[in-house]
Protein backbone atom coordinates (compact mmCIF):
# COMPACT_ATOMS: atom_id res chain seq x y z
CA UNK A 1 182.00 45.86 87.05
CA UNK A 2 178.84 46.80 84.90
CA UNK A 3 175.43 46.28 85.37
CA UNK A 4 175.14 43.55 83.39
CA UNK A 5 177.67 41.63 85.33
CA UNK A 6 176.75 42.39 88.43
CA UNK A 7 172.99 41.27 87.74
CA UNK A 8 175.20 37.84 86.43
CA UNK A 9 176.34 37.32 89.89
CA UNK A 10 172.58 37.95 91.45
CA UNK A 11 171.62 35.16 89.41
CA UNK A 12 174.45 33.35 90.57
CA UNK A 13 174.12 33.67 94.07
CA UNK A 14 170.28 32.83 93.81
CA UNK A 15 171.78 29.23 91.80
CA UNK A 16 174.10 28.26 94.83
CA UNK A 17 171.51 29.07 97.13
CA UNK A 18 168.22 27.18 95.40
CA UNK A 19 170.16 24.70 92.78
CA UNK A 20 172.96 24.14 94.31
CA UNK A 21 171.95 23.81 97.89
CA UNK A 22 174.67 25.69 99.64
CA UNK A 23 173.29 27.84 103.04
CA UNK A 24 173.50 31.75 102.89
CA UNK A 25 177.06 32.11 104.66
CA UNK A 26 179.00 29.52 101.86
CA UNK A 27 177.35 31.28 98.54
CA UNK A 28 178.30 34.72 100.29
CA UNK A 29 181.84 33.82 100.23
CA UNK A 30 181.83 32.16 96.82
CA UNK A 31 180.17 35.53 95.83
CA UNK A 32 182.72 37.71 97.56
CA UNK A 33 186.02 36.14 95.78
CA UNK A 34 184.40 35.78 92.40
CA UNK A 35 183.80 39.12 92.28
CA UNK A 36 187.39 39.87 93.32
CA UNK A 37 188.84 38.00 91.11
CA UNK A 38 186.49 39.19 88.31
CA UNK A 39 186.94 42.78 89.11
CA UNK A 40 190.88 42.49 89.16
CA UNK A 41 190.50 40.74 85.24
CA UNK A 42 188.07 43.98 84.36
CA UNK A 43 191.02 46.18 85.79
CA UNK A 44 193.42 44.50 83.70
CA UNK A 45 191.21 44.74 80.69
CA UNK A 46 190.87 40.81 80.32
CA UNK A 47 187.40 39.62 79.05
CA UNK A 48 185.71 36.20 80.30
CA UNK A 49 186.43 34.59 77.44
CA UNK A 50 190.21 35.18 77.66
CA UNK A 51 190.76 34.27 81.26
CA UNK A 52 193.04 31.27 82.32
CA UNK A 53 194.68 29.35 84.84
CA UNK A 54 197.62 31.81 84.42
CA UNK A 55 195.51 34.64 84.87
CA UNK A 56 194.30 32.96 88.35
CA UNK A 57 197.84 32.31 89.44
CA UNK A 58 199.12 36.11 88.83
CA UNK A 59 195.88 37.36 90.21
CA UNK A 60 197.02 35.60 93.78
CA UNK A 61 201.14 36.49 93.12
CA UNK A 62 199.99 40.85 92.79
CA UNK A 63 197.49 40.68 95.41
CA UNK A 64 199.36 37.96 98.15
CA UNK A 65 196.36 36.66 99.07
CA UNK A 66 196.55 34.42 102.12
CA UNK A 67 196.29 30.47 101.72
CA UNK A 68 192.51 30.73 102.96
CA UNK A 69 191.87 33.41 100.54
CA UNK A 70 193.54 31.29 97.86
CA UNK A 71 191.59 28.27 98.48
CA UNK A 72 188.52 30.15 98.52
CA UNK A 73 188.96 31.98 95.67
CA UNK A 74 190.00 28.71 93.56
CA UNK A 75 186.83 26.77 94.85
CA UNK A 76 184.23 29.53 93.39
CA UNK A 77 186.13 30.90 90.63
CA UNK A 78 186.20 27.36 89.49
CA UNK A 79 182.27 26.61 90.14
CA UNK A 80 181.14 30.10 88.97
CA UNK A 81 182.84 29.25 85.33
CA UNK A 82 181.20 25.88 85.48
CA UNK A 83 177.93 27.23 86.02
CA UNK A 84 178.84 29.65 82.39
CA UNK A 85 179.41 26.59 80.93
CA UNK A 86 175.77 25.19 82.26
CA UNK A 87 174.23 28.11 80.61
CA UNK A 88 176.37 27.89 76.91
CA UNK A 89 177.87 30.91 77.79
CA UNK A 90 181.20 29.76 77.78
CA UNK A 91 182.81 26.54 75.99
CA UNK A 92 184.55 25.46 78.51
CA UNK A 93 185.87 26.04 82.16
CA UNK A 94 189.49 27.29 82.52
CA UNK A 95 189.77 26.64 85.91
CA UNK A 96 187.89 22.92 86.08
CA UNK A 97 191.39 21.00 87.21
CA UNK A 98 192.35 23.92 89.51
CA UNK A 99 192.30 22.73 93.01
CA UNK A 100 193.41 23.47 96.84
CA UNK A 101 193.85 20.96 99.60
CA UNK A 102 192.03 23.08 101.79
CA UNK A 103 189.09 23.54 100.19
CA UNK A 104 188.13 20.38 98.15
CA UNK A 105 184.89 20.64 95.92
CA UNK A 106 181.72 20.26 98.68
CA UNK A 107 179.24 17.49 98.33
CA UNK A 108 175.68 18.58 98.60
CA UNK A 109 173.14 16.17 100.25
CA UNK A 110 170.94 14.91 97.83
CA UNK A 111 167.90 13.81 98.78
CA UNK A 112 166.29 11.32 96.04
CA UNK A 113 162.07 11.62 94.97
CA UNK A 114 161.70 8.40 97.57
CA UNK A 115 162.54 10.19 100.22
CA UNK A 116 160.41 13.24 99.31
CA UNK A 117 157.42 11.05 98.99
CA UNK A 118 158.18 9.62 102.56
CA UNK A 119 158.39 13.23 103.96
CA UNK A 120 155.34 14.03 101.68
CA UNK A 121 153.31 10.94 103.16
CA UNK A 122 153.74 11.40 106.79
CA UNK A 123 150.66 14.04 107.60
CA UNK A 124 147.74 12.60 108.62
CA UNK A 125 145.31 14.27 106.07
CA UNK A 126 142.00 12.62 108.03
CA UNK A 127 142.44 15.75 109.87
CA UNK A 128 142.25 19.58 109.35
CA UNK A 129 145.91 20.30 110.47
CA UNK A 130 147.05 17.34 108.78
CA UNK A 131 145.30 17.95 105.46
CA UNK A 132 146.95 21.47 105.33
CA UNK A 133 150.23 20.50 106.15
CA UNK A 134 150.58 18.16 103.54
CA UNK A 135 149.18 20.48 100.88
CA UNK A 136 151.70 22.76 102.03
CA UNK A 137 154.23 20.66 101.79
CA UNK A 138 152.83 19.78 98.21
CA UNK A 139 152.96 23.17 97.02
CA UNK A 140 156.43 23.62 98.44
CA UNK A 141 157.56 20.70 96.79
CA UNK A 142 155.72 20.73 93.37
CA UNK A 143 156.25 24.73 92.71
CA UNK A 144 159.37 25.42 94.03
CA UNK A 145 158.35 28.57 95.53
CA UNK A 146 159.80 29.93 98.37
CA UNK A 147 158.89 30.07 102.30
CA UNK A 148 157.89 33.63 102.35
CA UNK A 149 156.16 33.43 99.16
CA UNK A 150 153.84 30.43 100.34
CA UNK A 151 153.09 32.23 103.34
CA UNK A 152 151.84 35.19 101.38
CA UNK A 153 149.25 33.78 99.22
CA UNK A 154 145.99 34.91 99.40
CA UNK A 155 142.85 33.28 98.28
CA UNK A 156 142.45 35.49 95.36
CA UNK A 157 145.95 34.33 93.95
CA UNK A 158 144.69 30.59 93.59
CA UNK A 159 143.57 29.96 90.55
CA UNK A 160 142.64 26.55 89.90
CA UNK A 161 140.74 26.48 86.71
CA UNK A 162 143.50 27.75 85.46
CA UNK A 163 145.93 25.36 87.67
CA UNK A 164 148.03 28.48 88.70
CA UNK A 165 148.78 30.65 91.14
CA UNK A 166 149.79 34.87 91.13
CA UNK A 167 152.95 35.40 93.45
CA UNK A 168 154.16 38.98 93.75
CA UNK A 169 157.22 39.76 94.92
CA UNK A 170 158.97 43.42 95.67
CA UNK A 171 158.08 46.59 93.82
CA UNK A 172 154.96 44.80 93.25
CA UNK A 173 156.29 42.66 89.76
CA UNK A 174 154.36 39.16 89.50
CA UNK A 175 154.64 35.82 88.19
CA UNK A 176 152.11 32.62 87.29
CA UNK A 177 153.74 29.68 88.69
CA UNK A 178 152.02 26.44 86.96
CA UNK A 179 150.43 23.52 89.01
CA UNK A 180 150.52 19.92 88.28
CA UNK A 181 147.16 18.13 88.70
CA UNK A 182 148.22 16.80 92.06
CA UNK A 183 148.63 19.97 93.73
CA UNK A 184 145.15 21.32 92.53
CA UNK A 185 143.83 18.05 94.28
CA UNK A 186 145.47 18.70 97.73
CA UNK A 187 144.77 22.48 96.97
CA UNK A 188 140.82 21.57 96.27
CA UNK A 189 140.78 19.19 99.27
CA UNK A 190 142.35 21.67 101.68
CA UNK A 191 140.46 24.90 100.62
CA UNK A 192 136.92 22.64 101.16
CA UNK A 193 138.09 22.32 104.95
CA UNK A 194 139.98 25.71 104.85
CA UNK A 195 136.46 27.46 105.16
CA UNK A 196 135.88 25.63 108.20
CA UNK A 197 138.63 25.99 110.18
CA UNK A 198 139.09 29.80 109.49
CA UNK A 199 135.35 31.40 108.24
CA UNK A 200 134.98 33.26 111.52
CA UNK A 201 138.25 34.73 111.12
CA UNK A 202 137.46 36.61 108.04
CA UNK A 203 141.31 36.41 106.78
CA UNK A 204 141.82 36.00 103.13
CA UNK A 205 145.35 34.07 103.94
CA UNK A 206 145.86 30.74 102.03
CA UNK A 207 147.81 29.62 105.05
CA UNK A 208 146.99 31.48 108.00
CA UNK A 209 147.71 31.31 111.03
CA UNK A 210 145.59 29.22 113.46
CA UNK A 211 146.46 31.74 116.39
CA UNK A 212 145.49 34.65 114.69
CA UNK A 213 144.14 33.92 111.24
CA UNK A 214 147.20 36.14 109.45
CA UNK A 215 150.03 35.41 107.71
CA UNK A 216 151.97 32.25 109.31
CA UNK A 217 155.04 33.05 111.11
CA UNK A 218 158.58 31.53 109.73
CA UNK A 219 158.73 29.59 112.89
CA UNK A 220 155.53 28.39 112.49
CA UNK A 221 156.47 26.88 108.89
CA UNK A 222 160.04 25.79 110.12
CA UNK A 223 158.55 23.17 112.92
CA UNK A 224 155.89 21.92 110.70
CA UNK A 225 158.68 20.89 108.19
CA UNK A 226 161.06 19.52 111.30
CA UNK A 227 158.26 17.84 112.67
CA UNK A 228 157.69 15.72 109.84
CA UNK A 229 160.96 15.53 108.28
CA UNK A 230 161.90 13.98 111.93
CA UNK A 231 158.98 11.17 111.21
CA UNK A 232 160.35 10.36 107.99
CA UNK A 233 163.51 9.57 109.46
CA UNK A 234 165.56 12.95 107.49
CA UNK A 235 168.17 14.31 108.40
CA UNK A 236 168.11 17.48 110.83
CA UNK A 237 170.01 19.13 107.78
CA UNK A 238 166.64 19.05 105.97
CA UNK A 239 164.22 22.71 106.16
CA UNK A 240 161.85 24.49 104.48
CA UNK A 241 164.43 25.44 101.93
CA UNK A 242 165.49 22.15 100.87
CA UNK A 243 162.17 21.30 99.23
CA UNK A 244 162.61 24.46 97.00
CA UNK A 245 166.22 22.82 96.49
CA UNK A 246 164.53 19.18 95.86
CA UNK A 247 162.24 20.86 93.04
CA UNK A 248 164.92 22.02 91.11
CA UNK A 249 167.88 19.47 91.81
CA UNK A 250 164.80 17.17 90.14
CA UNK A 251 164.07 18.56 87.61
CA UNK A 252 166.93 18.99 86.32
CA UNK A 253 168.00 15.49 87.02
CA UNK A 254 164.90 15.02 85.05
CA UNK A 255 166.19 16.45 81.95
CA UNK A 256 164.99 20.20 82.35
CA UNK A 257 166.83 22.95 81.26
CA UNK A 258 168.79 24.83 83.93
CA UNK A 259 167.30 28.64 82.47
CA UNK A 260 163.94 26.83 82.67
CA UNK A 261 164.52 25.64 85.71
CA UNK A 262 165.26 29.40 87.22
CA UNK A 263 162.41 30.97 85.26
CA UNK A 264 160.17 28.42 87.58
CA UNK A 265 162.08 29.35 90.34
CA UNK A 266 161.79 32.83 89.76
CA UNK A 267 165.15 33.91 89.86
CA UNK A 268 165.38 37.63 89.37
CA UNK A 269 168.26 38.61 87.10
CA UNK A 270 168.07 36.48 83.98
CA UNK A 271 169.06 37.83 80.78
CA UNK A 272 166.08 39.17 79.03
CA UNK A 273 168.34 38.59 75.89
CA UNK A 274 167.98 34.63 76.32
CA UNK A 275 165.09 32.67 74.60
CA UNK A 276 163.97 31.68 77.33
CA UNK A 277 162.74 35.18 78.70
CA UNK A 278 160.45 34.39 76.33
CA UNK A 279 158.73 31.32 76.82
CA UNK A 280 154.75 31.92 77.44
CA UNK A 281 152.43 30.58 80.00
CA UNK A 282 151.64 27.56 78.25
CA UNK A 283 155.15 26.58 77.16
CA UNK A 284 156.35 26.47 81.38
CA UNK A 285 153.65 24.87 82.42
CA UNK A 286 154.33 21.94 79.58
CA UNK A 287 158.00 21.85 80.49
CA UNK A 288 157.17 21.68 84.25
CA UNK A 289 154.54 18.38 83.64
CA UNK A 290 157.46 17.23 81.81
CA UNK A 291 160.10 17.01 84.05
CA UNK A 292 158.96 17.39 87.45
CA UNK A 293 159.00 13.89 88.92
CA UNK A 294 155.64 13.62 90.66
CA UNK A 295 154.26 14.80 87.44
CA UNK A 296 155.76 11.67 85.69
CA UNK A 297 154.16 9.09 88.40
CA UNK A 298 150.85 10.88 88.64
C-alpha cells in the first residue's frame, strides 16, 4: 500500500476511535481486515473506485478465510467505504447491503447534550476542587481535546484574549484550538482560584496535580470523570474519552462538516489536498460557535 493510503487508514482509525466511539481493541480489528482486504485489491491491480461485492466474495473464496474472519472483514470493509462516502470521496458504498449474522452493524451509545449538561452540572463550583473539575470537564467537553492533551497545558498556552489555547503534540507540531465564550468563563473563574490553591508550588501546570503540583496523573483524571458521571446517574460505559466522542458526535449532529469536525479534533493524517487544510483561524473558530451545541444555548 502507499503512503498515501496508509496515512487514509490513520485517519480512519483516529474516526472509529473519536467519531465513532468504538474502544481501541474493535477499531484495531476493523483496521487489521481493511487493510487486508485493501492490500489483496492493490495486488490484483483493482482501484477503490472499481471494487465490488464480487470483488469481496473472491477475496474470501482465494484466501479461505474462516467464518470469524469473514464476518469481520464484511463489518469494516463495509463501514470503512461508508466513511469514503462521508468524505465525497466515493459516490457510493459497494458493500452497504453486505452483511454477516455474526457480526451485525454495532450500536454506539449515544449520549444526548441533556445528559452532558447533567454530567457538566454536578461539581460543586462553591469550592476550589469543585470549580476546577467542572472547568475541566468544560474544556473536555467544549474543545474536544484529548486526556493527555488537557493534562499538558501550561499556563502560557491559555490564551484568553484571544479565546484559544496552543496544544503541541509529538515532534513538537502545534495547533490553536478555539474557545466558546463559556469556556473562557469557567477558564477565568478557575485560573482566579488556581493561584491560590497552587502559588507555593511554583508549577506552571493548568491542571496540576494537588499532590505534587505536576502534571495530573491519568488515574487522577479517570476518577474525577467516574465520580461524577456516577452522580449524574451515567452509565459506567462513560470515561474521559467519551466527552471527546460527545464533542464531535454533536457537532456533527449539529450540521458540521465531518473534515471540520477532525481538523478540531486534530486528527493527524488529513489530506493537505482538501479545502479544508486550509481553513484559517478565524474560519474554525466561526464553524465551531456554529455548531457546537452549548454554543447555540449560550
Amino acid at each position: 500500500m502507499s503512503t498515501e493510503e496508509t496515512d487514509a487508514l490513520d485517519a480512519y482509525a483516529e474516526y472509529l476511535t473519536d467519531i465513532v466511539g468504538q474502544d481501541q481493541q474493535t477499531t484495531t480489528w476493523h483496521i487489521r481486515y481493511t487493510k487486508r482486504f485493501l492490500e489483496y485489491a492493490v495486488s490484483h491491480q483493482l482501484s477503490l473506485a472499481e471494487l465490488e461485492e464480487r470483488h469481496l466474495q473472491q477475496y474470501f473464496r482465494e484466501e479461505n478465510l474462516t467464518e470469524s474472519a469473514i464476518g469481520k472483514t464484511c463489518t469494516a470493509v463495509k463501514f470503512y467505504f461508508r466513511y469514503r462516502v462521508q468524505l465525497g470521496e466515493q459516490s457510493n458504498n459497494p458493500f452497504e447491503f453486505i452483511s454477516h449474522p455474526g457480526y451485525p452493524d454495532r450500536i454506539h451509545r449515544f449520549y444526548t447534550c441533556a445528559e452532558l449538561e447533567r454530567l457538566l452540572a454536578m461539581p460543586d463550583t462553591s469550592t476550589d476542587l469543585g470549580l476546577r473539575d467542572r472547568t475541566i470537564m468544560q474544556l473536555l467537553y467544549d474543545t474536544g481535546i484529548r486526556n493527555t492533551e488537557l493534562r499538558l497545558l501550561t499556563l502560557p498556552d491559555v490564551d484568553l484574549r484571544q479565546k484559544t489555547i496552543r496544544i503541541i503534540r509529538k515532534r513538537r507540531k502545534e495547533r490553536l484550538v478555539p474557545l466558546l465564550e463559556t469556556t473562557v468563563d469557567w477558564l477565568t473563574r478557575y485560573l482566579k482560584r488556581r493561584m491560590l490553591l497552587f502559588h507555593e508550588q511554583g508549577s506552571n501546570v493548568l491542571f496540576p496535580s494537588t499532590k505534587t503540583g505536576q502534571v495530573m496523573d491519568i488515574s487522577t483524571l479517570w476518577r474525577i470523570i467516574k465520580k461524577y458521571a456516577q452522580q449524574a446517574c451515567l452509565d459506567d460505559g462513560f470515561t474521559v474519552h467519551t466527552l471527546r466522542h460527545a464533542f464531535a458526535s454533536h457537532m456533527l449532529a449539529n450540521g458540521a462538516d465531518l473534515r471540520v469536525v477532525q481538523i478540531l479534533l486534530g486528527h493527524s493524517n488529513i489530506s493537505t489536498t482538501q479545502i479544508y487544510a486550509q481553513l484559517e483561524q478565524q474560519q474554525l473558530k466561526t464553524l465551531h460557535q456554529q455548531y457546537h451545541p452549548r454554543s447555540r444555548s449560550q
